[in-house]
Protein backbone atom coordinates (compact mmCIF):
# COMPACT_ATOMS: atom_id res chain seq x y z
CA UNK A 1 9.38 -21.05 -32.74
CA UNK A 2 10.14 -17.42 -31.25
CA UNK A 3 7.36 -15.01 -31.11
CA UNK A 4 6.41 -11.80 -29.64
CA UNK A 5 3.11 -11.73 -27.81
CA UNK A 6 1.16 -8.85 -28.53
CA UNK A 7 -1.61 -9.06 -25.68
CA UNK A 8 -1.51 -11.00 -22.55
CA UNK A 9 -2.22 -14.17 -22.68
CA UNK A 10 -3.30 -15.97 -19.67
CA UNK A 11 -0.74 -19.19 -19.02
CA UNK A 12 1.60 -17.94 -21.97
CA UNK A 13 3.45 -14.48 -21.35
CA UNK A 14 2.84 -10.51 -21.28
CA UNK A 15 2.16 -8.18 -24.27
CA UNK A 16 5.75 -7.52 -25.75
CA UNK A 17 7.49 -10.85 -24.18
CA UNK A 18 9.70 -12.81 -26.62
CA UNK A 19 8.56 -16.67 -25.83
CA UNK A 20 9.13 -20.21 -27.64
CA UNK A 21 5.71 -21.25 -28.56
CA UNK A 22 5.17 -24.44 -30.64
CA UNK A 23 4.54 -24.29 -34.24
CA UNK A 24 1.51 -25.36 -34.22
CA UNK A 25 0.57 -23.23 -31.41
CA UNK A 26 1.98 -20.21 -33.21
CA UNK A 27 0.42 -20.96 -36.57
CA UNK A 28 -3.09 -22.59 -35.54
CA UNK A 29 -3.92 -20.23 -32.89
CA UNK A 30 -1.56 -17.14 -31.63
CA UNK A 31 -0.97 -15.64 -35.37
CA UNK A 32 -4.82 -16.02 -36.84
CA UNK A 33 -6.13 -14.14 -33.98
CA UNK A 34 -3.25 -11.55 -34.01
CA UNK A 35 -2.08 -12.63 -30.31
CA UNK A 36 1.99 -12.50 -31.52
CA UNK A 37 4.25 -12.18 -34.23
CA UNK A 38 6.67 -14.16 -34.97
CA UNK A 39 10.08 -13.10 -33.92
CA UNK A 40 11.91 -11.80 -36.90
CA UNK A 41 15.42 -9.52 -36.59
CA UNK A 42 12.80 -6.79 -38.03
CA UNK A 43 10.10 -7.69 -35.53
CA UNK A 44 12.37 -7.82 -32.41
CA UNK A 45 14.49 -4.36 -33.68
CA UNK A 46 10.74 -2.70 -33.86
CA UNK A 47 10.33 -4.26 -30.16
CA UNK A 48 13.44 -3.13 -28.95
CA UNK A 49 12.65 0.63 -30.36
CA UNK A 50 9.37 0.66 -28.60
CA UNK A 51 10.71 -0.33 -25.41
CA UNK A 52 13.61 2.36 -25.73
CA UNK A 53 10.99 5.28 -26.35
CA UNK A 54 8.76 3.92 -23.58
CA UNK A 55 11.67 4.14 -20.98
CA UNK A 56 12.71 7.65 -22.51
CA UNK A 57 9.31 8.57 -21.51
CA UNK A 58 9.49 7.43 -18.26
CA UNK A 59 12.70 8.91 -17.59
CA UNK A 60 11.29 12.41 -18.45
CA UNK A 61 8.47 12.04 -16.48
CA UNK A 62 11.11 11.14 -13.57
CA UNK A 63 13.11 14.16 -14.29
CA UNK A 64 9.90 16.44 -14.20
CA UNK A 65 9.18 14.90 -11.09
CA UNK A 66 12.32 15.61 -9.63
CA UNK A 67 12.20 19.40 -10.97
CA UNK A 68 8.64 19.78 -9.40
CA UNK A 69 10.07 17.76 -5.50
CA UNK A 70 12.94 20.83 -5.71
CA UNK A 71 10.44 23.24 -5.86
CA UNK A 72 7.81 21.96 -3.16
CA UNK A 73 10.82 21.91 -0.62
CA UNK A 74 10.95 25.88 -1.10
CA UNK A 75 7.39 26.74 -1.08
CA UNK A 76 5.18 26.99 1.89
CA UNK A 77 1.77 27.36 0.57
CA UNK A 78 -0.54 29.68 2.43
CA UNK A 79 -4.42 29.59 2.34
CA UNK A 80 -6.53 32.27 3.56
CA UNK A 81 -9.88 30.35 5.18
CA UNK A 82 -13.00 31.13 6.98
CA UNK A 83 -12.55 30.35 10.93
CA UNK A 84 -14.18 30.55 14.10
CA UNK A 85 -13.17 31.86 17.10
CA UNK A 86 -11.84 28.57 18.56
CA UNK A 87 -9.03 27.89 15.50
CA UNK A 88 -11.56 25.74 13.91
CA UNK A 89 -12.36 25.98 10.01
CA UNK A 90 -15.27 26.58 8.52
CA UNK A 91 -15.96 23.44 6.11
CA UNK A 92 -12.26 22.39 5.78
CA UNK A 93 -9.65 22.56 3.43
CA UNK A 94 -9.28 19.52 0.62
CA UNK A 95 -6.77 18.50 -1.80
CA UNK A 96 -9.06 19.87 -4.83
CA UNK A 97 -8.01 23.38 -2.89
CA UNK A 98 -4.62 22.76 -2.07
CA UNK A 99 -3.85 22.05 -5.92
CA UNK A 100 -5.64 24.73 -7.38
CA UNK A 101 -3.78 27.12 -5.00
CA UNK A 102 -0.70 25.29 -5.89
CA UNK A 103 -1.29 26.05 -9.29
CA UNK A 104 -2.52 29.59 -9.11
CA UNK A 105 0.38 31.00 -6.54
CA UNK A 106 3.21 28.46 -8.06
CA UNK A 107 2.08 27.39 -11.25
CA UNK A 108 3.09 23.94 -10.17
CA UNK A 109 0.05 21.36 -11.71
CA UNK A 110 -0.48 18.63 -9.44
CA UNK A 111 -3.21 15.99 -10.08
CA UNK A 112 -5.66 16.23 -6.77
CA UNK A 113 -6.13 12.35 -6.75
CA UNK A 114 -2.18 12.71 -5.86
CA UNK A 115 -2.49 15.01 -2.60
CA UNK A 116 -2.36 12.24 0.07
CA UNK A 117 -4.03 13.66 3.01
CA UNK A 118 -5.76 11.03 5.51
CA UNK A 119 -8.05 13.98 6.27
CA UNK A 120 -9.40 16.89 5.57
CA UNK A 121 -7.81 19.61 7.39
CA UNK A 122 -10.35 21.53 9.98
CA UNK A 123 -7.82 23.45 11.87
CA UNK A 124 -5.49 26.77 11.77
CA UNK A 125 -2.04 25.95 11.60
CA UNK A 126 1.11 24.70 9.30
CA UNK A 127 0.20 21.18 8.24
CA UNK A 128 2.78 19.44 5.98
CA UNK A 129 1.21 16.93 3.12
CA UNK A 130 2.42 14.13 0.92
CA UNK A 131 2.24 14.14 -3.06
CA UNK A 132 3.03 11.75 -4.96
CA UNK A 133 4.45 13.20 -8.05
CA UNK A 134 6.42 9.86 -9.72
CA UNK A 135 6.48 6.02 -9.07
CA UNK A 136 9.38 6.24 -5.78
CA UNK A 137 9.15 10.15 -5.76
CA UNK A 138 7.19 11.38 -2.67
CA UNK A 139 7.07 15.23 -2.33
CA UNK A 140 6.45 16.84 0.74
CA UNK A 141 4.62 20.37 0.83
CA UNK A 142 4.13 22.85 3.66
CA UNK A 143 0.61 24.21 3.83
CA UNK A 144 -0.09 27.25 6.16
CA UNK A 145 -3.93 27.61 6.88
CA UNK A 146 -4.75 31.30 7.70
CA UNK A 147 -7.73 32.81 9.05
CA UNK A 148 -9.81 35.12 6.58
């Protein structure tokens, strides 16, 4: 018998798979505790709609991505910072700065937790960074630290 798991089930399949599963299986055990379906033209045509809006999600979220990589290759963000003497910052600059003043010069939102930076940055200078904006979309963003 076809059915459509609706959780993960360890040994059997992933939520939304289409697997044979015995009958007994499928009556006795995976339909009782709501673990499938069984794989009706209605059932599979909802499946097949769900999948369809989840990758029309995805592809938006790709195309925002995209939008917000074209912009980063044009901008070249300046901070103003406290500094020594010496070059050396005060403190240092994090990613928690570098997207709020992302968002307030550019309006561009960017998730902090997505500002790869190995380290904080403790010296004057232009210092490029990576984001990660999409799953295979890498942006790279020019960041000019200024003294105050």
């Amino acid at each position: 018998m076809k059915v459509i798991l609706l959780e993960d089930i360890k040994g059997v399949g992933k939520k939304d798979q289409v697997i044979n599963a015995s009958d007994g299986h499928a009556r006795n055990y995976l339909f009782p505790k709501k673990l499938a379906v069984e794989a009706t033209n209605e059932n599979l045509a909802r499946l097949k709609a769900k999948q369809n809006s989840i990758q029309y999600k995805k592809d938006v979220e790709k195309e925002e991505a995209i939008k917000i990589l074209n912009k980063l290759k044009e901008i070249k963000l300046q901070l103003k910072v406290k500094a020594g003497e010496n070059g050396k910052i005060f403190g240092g600059v994090t990613a928690k700065e570098i997207a709020e003043n992302l968002k307030t010069q550019y309006s561009i939102e960017v998730d902090k937790k997505k500002i790869n930076m190995s380290e904080t940055i403790k010296n004057l200078g232009i210092i490029t960074v990576d984001i990660k904006l999409y799953e295979g979309v890498i942006g790279k963003l020019k960041v000019e630290i200024l003294a105050d």
